[in-house]
C-alpha atoms as a PDB file:
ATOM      1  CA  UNK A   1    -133.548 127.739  90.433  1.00  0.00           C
ATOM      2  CA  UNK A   2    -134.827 130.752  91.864  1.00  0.00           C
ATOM      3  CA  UNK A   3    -131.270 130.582  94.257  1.00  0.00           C
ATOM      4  CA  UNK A   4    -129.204 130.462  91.007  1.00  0.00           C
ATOM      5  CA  UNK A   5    -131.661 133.551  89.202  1.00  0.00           C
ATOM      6  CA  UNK A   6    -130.798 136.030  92.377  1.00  0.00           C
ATOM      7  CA  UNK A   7    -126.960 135.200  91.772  1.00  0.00           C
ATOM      8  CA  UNK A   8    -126.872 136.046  88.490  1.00  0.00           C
ATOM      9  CA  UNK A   9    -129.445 138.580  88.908  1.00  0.00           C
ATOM     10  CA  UNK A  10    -126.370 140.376  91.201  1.00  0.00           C
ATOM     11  CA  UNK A  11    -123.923 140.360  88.562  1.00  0.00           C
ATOM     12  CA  UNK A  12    -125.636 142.344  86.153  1.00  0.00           C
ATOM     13  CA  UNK A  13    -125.739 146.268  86.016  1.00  0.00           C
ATOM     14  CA  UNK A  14    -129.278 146.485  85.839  1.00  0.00           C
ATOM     15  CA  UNK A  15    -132.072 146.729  88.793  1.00  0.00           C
ATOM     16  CA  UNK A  16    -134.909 145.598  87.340  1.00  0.00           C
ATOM     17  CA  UNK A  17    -133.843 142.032  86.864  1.00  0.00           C
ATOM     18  CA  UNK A  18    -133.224 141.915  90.960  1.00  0.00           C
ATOM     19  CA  UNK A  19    -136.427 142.981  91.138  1.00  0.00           C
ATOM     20  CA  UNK A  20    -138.262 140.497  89.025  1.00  0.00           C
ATOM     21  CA  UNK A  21    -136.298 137.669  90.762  1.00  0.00           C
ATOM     22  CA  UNK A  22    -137.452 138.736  94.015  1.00  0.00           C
ATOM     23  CA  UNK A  23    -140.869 139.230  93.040  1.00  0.00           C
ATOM     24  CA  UNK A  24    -141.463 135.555  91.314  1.00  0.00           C
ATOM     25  CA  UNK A  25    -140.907 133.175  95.053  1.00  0.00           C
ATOM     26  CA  UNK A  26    -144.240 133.605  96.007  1.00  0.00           C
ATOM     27  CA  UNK A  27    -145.963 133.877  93.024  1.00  0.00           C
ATOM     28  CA  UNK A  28    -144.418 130.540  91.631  1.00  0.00           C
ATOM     29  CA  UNK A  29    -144.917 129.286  94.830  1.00  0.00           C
ATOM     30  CA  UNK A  30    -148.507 129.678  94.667  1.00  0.00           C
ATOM     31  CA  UNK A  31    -148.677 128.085  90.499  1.00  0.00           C
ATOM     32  CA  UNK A  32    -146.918 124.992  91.702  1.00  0.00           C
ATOM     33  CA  UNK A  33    -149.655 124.143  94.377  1.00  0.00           C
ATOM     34  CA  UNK A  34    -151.925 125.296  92.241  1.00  0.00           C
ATOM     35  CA  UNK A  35    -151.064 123.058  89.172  1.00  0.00           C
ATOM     36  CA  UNK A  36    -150.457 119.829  91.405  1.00  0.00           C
ATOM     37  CA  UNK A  37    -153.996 120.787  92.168  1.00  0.00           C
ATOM     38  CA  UNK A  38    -155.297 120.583  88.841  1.00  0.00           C
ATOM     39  CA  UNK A  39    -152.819 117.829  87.700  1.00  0.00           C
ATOM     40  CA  UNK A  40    -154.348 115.619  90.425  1.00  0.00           C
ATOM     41  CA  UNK A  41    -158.070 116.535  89.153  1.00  0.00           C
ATOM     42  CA  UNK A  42    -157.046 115.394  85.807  1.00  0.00           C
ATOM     43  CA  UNK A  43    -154.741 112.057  87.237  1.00  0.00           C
ATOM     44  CA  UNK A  44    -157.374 111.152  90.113  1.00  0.00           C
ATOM     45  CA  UNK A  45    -160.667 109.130  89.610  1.00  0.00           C
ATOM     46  CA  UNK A  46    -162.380 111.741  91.493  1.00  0.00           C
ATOM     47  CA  UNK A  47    -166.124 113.098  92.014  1.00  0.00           C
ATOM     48  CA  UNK A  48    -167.282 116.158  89.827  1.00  0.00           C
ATOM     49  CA  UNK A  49    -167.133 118.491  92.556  1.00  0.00           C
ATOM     50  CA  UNK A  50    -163.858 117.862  93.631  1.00  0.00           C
ATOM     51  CA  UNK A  51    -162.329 117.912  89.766  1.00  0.00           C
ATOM     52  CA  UNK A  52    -164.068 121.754  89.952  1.00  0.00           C
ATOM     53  CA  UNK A  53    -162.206 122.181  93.378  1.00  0.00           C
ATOM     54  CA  UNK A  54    -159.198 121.682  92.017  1.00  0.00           C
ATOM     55  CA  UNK A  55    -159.754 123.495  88.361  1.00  0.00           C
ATOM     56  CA  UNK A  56    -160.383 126.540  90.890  1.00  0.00           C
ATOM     57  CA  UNK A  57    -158.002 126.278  92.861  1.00  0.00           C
ATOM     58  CA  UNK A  58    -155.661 126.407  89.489  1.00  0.00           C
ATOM     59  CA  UNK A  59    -157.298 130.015  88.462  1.00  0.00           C
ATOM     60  CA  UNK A  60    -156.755 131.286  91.489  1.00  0.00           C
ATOM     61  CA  UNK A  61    -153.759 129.992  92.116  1.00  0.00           C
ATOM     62  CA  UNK A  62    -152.770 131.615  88.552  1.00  0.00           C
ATOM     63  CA  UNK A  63    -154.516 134.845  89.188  1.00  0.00           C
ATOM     64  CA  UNK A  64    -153.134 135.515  92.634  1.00  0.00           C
ATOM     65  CA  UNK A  65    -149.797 135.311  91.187  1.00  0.00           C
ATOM     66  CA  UNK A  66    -149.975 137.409  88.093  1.00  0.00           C
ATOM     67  CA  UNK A  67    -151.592 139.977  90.951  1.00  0.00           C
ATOM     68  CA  UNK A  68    -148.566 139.621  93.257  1.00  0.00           C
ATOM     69  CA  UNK A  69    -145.955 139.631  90.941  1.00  0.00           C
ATOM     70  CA  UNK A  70    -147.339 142.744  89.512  1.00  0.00           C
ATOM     71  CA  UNK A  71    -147.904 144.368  93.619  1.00  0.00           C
ATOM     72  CA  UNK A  72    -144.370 143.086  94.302  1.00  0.00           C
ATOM     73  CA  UNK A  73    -142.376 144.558  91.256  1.00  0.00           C
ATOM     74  CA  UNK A  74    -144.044 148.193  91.398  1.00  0.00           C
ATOM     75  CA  UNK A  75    -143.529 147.986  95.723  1.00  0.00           C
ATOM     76  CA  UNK A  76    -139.857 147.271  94.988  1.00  0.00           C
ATOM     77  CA  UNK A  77    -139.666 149.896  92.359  1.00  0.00           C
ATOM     78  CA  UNK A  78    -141.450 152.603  94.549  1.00  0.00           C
ATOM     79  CA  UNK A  79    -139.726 151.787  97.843  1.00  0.00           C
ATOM     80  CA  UNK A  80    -136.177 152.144  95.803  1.00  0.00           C
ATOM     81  CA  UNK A  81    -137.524 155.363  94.269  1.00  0.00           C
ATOM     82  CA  UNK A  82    -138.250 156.703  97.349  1.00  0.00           C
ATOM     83  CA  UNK A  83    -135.436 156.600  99.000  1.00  0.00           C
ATOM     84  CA  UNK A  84    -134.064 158.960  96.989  1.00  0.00           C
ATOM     85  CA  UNK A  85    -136.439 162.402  97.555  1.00  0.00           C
ATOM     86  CA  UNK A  86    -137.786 163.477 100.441  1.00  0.00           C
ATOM     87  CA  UNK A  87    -141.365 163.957  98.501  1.00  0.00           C
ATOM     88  CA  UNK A  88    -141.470 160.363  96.593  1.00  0.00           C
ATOM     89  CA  UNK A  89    -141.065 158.683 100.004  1.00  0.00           C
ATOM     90  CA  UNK A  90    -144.364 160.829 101.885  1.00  0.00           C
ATOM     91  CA  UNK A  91    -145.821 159.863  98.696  1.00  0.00           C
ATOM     92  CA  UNK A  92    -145.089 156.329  98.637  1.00  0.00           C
ATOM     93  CA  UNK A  93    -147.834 154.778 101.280  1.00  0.00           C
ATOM     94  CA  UNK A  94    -150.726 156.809  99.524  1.00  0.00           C
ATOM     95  CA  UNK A  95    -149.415 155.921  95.560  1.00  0.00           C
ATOM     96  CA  UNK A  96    -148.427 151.622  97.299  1.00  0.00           C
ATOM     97  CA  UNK A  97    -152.259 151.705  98.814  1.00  0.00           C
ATOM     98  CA  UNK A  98    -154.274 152.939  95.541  1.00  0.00           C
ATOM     99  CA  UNK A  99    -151.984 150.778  93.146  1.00  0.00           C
ATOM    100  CA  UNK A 100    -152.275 147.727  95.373  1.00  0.00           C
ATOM    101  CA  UNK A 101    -156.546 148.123  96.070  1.00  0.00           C
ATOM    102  CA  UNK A 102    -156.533 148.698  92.035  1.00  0.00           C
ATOM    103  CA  UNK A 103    -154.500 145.353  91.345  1.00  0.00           C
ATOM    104  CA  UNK A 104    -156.383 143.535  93.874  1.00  0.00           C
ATOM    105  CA  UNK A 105    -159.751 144.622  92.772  1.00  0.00           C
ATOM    106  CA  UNK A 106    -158.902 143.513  88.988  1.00  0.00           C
ATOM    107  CA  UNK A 107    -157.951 140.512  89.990  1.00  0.00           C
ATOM    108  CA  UNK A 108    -160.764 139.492  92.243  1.00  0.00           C
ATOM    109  CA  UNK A 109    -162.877 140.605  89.582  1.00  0.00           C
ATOM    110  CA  UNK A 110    -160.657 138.219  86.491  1.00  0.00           C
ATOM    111  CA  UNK A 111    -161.378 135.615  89.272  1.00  0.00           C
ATOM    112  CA  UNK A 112    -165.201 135.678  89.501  1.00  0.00           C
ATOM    113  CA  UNK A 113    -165.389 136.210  85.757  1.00  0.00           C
ATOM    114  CA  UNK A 114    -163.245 132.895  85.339  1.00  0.00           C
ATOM    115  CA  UNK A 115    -165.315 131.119  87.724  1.00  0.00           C
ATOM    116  CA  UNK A 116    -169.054 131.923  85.917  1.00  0.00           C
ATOM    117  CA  UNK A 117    -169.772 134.851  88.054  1.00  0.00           C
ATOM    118  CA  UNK A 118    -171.225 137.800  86.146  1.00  0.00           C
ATOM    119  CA  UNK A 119    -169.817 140.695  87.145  1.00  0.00           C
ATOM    120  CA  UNK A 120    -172.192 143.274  84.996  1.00  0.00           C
ATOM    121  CA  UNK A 121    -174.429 143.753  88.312  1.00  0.00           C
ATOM    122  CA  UNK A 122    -171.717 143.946  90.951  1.00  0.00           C
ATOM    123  CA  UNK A 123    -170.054 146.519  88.315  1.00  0.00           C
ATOM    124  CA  UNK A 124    -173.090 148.529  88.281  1.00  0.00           C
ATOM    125  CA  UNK A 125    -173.677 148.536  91.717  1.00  0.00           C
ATOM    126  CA  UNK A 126    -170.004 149.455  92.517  1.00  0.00           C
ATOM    127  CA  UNK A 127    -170.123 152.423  90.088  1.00  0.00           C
ATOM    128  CA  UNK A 128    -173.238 153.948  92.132  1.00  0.00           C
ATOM    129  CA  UNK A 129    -171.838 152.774  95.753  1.00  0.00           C
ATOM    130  CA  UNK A 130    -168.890 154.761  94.300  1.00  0.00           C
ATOM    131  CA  UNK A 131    -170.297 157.988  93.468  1.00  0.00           C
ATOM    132  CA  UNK A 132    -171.983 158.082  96.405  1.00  0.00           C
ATOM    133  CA  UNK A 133    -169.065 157.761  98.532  1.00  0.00           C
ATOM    134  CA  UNK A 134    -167.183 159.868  96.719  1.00  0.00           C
ATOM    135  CA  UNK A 135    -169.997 162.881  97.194  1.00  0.00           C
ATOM    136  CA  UNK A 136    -169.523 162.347 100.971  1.00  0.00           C
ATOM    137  CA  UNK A 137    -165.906 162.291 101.367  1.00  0.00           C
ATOM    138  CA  UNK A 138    -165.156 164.861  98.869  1.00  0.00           C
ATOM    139  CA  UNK A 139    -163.995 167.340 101.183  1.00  0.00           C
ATOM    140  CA  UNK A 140    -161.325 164.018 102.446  1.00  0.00           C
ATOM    141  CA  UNK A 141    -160.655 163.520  99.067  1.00  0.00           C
ATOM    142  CA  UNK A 142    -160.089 166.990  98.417  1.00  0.00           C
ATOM    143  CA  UNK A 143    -157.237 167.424 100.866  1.00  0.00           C
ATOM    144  CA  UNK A 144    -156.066 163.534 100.149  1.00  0.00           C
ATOM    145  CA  UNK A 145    -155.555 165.370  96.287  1.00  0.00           C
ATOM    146  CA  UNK A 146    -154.201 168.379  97.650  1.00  0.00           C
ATOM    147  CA  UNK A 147    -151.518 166.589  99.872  1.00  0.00           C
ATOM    148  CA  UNK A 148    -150.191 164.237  96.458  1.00  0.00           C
ATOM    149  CA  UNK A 149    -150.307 167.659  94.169  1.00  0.00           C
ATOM    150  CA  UNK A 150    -147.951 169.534  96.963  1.00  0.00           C
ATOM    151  CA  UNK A 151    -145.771 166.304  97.211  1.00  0.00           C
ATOM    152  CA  UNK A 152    -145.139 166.286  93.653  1.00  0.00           C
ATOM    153  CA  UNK A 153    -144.957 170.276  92.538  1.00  0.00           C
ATOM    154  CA  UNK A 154    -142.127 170.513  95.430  1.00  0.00           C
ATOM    155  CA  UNK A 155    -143.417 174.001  96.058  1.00  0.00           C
ATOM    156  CA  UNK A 156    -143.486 173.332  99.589  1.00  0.00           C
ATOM    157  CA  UNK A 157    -140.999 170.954 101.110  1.00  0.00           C
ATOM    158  CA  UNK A 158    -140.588 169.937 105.037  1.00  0.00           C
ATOM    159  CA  UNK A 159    -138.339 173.014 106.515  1.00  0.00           C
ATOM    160  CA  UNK A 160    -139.313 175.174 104.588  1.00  0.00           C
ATOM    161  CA  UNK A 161    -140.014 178.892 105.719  1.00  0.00           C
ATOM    162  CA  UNK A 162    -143.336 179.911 104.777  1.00  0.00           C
ATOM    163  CA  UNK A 163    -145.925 182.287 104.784  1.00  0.00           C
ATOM    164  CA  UNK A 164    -149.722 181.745 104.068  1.00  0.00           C
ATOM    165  CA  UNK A 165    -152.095 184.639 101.835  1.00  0.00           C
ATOM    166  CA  UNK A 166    -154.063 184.280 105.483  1.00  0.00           C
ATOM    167  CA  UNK A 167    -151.401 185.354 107.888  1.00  0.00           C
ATOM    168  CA  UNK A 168    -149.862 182.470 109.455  1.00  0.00           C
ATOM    169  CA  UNK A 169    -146.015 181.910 109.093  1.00  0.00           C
ATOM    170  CA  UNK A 170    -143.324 179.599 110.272  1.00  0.00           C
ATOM    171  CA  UNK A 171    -141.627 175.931 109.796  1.00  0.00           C
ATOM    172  CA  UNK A 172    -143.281 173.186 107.820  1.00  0.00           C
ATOM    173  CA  UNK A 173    -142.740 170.291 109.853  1.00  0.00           C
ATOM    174  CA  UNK A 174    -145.150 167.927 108.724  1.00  0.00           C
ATOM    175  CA  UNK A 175    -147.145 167.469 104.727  1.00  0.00           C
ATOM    176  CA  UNK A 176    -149.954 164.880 105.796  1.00  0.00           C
ATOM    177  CA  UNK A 177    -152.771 163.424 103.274  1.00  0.00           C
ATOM    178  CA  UNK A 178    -155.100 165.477 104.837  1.00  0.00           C
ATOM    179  CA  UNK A 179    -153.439 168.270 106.165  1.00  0.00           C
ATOM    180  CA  UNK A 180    -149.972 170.081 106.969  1.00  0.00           C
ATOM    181  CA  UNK A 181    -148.257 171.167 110.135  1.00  0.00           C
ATOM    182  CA  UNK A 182    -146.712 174.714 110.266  1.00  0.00           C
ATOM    183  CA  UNK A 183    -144.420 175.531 113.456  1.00  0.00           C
ATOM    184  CA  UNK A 184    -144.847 178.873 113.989  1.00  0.00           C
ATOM    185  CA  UNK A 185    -142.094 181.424 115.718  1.00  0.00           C
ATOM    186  CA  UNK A 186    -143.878 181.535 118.614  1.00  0.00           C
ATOM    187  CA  UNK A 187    -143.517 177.783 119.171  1.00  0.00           C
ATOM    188  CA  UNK A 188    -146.642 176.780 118.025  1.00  0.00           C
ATOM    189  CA  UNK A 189    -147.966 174.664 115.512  1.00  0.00           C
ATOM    190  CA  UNK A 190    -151.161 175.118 113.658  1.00  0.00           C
ATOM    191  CA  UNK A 191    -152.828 172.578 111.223  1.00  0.00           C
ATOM    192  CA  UNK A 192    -153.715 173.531 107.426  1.00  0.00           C
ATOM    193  CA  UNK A 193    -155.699 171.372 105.430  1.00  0.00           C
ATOM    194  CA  UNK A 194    -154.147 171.070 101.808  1.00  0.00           C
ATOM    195  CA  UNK A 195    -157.092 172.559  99.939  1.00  0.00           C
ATOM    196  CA  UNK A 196    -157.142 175.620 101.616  1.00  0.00           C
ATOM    197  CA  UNK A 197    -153.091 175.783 101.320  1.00  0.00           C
ATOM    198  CA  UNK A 198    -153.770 175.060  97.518  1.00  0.00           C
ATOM    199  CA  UNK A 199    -155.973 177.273  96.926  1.00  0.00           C
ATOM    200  CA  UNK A 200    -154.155 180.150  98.765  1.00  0.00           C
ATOM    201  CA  UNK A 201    -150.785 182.380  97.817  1.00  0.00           C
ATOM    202  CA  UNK A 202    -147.880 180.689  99.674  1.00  0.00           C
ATOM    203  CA  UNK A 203    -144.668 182.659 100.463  1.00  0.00           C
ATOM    204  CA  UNK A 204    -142.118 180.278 100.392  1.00  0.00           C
ATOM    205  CA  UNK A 205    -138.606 181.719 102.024  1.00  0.00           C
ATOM    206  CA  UNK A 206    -136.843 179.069 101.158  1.00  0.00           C
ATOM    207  CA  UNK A 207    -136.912 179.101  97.072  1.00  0.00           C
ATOM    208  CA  UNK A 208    -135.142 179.378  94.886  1.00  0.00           C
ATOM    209  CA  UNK A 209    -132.753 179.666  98.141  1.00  0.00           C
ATOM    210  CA  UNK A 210    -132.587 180.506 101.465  1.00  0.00           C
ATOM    211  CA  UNK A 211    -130.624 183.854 101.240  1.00  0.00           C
ATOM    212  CA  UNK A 212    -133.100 187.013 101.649  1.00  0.00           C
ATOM    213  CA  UNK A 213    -132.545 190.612 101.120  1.00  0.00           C
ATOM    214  CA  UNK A 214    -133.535 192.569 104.268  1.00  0.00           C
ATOM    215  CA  UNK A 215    -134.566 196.291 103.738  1.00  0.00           C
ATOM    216  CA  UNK A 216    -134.044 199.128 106.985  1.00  0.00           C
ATOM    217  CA  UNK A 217    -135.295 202.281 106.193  1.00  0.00           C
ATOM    218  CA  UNK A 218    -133.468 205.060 107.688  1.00  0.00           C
ATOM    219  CA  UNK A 219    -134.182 208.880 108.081  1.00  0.00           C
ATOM    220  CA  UNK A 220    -131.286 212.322 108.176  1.00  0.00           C
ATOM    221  CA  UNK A 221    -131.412 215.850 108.815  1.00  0.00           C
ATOM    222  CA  UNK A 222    -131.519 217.696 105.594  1.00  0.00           C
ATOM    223  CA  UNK A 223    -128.335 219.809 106.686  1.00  0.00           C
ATOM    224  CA  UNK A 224    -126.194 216.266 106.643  1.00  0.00           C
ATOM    225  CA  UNK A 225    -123.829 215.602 103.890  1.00  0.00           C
ATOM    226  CA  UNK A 226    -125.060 212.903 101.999  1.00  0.00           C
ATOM    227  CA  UNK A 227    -122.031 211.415 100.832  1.00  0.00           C
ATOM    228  CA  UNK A 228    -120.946 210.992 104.412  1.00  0.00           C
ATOM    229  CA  UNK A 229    -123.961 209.695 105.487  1.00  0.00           C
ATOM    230  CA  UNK A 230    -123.650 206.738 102.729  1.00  0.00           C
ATOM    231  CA  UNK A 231    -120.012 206.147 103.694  1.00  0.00           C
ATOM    232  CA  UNK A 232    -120.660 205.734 106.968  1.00  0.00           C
ATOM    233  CA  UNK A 233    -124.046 203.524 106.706  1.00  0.00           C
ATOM    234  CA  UNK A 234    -122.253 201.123 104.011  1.00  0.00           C
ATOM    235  CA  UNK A 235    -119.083 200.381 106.540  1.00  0.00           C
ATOM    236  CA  UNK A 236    -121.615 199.786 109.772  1.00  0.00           C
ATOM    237  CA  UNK A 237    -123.792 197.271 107.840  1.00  0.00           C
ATOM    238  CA  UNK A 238    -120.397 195.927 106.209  1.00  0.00           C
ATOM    239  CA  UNK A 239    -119.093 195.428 109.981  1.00  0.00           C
ATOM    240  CA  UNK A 240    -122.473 193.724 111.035  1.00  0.00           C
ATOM    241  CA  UNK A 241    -122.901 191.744 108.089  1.00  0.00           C
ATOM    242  CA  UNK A 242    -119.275 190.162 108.959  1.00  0.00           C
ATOM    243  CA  UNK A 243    -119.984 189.809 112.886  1.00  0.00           C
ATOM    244  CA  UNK A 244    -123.694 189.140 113.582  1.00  0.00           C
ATOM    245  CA  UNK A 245    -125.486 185.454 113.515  1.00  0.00           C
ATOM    246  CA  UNK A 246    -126.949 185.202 110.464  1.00  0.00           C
ATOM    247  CA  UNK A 247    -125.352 188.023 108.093  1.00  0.00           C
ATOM    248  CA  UNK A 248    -124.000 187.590 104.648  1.00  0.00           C
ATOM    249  CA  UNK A 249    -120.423 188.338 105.005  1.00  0.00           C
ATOM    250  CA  UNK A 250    -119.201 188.346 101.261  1.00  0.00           C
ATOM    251  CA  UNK A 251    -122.291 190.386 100.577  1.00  0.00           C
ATOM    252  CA  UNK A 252    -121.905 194.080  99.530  1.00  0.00           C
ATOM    253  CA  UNK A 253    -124.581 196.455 101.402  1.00  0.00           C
ATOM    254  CA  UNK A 254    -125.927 199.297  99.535  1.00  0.00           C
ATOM    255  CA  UNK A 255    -128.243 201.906 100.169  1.00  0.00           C
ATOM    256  CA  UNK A 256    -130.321 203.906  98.211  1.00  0.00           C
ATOM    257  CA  UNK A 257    -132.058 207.549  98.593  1.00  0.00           C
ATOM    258  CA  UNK A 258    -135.554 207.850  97.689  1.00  0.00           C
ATOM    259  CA  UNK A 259    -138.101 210.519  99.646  1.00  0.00           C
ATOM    260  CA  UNK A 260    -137.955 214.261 100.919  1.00  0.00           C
ATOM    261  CA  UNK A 261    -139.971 213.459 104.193  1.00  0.00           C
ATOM    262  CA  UNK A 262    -141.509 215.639 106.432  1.00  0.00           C
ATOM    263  CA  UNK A 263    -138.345 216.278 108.642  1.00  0.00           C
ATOM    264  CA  UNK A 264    -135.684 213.839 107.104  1.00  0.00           C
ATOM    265  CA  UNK A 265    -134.366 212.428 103.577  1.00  0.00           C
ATOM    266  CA  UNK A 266    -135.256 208.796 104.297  1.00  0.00           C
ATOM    267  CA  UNK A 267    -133.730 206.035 102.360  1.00  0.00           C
ATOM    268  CA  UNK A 268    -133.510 202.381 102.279  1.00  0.00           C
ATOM    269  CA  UNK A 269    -130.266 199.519 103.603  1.00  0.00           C
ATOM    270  CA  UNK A 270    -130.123 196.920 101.706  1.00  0.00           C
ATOM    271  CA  UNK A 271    -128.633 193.899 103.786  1.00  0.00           C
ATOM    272  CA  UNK A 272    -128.980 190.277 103.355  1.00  0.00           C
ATOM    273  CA  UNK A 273    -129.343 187.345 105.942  1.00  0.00           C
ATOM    274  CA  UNK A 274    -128.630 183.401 105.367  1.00  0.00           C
ATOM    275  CA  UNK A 275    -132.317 182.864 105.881  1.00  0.00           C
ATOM    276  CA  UNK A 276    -135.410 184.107 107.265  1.00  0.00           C
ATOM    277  CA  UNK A 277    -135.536 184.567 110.987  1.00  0.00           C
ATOM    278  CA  UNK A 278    -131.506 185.429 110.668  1.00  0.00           C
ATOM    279  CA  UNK A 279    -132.831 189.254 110.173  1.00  0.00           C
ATOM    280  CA  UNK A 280    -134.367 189.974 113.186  1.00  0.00           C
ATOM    281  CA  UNK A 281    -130.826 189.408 115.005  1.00  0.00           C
ATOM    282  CA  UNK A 282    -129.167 191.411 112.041  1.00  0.00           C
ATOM    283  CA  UNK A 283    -131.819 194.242 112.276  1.00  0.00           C
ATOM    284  CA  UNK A 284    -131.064 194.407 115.838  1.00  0.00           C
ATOM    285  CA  UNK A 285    -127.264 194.770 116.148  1.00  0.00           C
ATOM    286  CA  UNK A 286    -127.415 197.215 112.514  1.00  0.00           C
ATOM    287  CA  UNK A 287    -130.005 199.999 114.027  1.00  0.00           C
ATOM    288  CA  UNK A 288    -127.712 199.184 117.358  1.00  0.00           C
ATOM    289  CA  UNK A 289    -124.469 200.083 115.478  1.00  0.00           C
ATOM    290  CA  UNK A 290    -125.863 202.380 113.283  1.00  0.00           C
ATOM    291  CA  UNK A 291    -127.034 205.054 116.583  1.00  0.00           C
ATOM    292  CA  UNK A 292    -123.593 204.560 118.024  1.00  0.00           C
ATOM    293  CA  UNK A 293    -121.881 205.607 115.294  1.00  0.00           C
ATOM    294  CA  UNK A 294    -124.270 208.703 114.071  1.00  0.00           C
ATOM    295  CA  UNK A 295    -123.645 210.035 117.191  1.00  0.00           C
ATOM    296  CA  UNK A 296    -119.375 209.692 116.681  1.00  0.00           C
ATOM    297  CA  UNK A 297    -119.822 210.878 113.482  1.00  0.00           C
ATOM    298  CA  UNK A 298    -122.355 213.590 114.111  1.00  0.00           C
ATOM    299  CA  UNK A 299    -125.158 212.907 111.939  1.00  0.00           C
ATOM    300  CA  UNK A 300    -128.508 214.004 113.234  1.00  0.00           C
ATOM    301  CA  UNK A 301    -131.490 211.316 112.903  1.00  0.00           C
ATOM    302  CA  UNK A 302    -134.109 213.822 113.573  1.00  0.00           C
ATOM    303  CA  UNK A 303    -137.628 214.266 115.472  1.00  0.00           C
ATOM    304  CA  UNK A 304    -140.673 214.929 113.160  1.00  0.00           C
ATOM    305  CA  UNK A 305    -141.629 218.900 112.995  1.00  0.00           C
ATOM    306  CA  UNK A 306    -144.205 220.578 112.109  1.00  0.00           C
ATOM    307  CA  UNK A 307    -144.076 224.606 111.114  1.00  0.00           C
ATOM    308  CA  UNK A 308    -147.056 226.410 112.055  1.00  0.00           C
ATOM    309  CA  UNK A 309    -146.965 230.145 110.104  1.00  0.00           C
ATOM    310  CA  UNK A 310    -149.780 232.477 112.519  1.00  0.00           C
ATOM    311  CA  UNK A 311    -150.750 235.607 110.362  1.00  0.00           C
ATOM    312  CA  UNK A 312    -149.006 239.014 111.122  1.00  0.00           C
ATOM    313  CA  UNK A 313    -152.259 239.928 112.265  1.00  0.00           C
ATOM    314  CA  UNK A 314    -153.314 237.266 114.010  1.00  0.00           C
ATOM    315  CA  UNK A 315    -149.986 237.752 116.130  1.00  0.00           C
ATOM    316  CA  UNK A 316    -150.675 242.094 116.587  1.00  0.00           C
ATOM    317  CA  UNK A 317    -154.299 240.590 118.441  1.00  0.00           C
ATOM    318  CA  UNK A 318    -152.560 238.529 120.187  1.00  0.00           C
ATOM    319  CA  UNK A 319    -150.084 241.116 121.440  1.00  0.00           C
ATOM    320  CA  UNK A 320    -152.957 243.699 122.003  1.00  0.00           C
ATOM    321  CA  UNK A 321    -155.072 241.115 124.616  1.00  0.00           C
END
């Protein structure tokens, strides 16, 4: 019967029938032995403790099928799930575990109920054996929590580019239960555990996109014609932009004039790389191209100066000694 279900089960449009088909073989299984179990209590001329063999044997034949089918359809439903996100399938083993203990607790509990056990005391006892436990592994539990909350809010994804409120930057390569594994530049990986990453500001370099502005600040003589000096900075980031590892090429640099310094009117590039650690190549080969072609064109990055004035007096006293 079952053979025939899964056949037809395939020709519909719908998933969850295949599901429930594959679910019910063991289950059934197990309400067939356990009903020629109780039929043969009730047909056999046998001893009172054997008819309450068998009766039990029927409830928990009946209860560790309603338990299996239930295990089975939500582990088919989560395992199909899964395989469609990245974060649904690191979250499938923790959500499978607490879903199956829960379903296998109930039913052990039905069970005992069923069979005349009272289940007030064990109930209490659990509830304080509980709290208990959960005082001493709150700081597991904390990070367990913090690990399913990053899974689900996606802030944070595996290859992502991020940066930590405490310093550390680099690769996520790993989001554990208890804790996550950043690769930083250097090569080296250091281990967060999620409550501190929760409770911290995360950089994440990688959303909404991967695409990053990167900002060079720059510095003329005040005697240099500004309108040259934009010309000329916009076509040597355009050129690098177009010819370096990393650059934007469609993207349009601009800069933009914004102190009186000391010795120089500084202002700001504006460039933009394809993702993070593209802009320390780009940075190189613009300030690179940049000094080259100041020099062609004649426009004067200068040294800082300082103008002391000395008194006319001061300077006669001088001249007298």
């Amino acid at each position: 019967v079952l053979r025939h279900l899964e056949r037809l089960a395939q020709r519909t449009h719908t998933f969850f029938d295949d599901v429930l088909v594959k679910s019910s073989s063991l289950p059934l299984t197990l309400v067939i032995w356990g009903s020629g179990f109780a039929l043969a209590g009730e047909i056999l001329p046998l001893e009172e403790k054997w008819f309450w063999l068998a009766s039990t044997i029927f409830r928990a034949s009946l209860v560790c099928a309603i338990v299996l089918i239930f295990e089975r359809i939500f582990s088919y439903l989560l395992d199909s799930f899964s395989q469609k996100t990245t974060q649904a399938y690191l979250s499938a083993p923790l959500v499978k575990g607490i879903f199956r203990g829960t379903i296998l607790g109930l039913g052990a509990l039905v069970f005992l109920e069923m069979i005349g056990i009272s289940m007030t005391p064990v109930l209490a006892s659990l509830g304080i054996g509980s709290l208990a436990v959960a005082l001493g592994l709150q700081p597991t539990l904390a990070n367990v929590f913090g690990g399913l909350q990053i899974t689900l809010d996606k802030s944070i994804r595996i290859g992502d580019f991020v940066k930590l409120s405490s310093g550390e930057e680099g690769y996520v390569v790993e989001i554990g239960w208890r804790s996550t594994r950043v690769q930083l530049l250097p090569g080296n990986t250091v281990v967060i555990p999620n409550n501190q990453i929760m409770q911290s500001i995360v950089i994440n370099y990688y959303l909404p996109n991967k695409e990053m502005a990167v900002l060079v600040s720059v510095g003329v003589h005040y005697d240099s014609n500004l309108e040259h000096v934009e010309r000329v900075t916009q076509e040597v980031a355009k050129h690098v932009l177009s010819t370096a590892k990393g650059g934007v090429a469609d993207f349009e640099p601009f800069i933009r004039f914004h102190t009186f310094g000391n010795s120089s009117i500084d202002f700001t590039v504006i460039l933009r790389v394809q993702e993070f650690t593209d802009q320390y190549l780009v940075k190189h080969e613009f300030i690179k191209a940049l000094h080259k072609r100041y020099k062609e064109e004649g426009i004067v990055i200068p040294f800082p100066i300082r103008t002391l004035e000395i008194p006319q007096k001061t300077m006669d006293a001088l001249k007298e000694k």
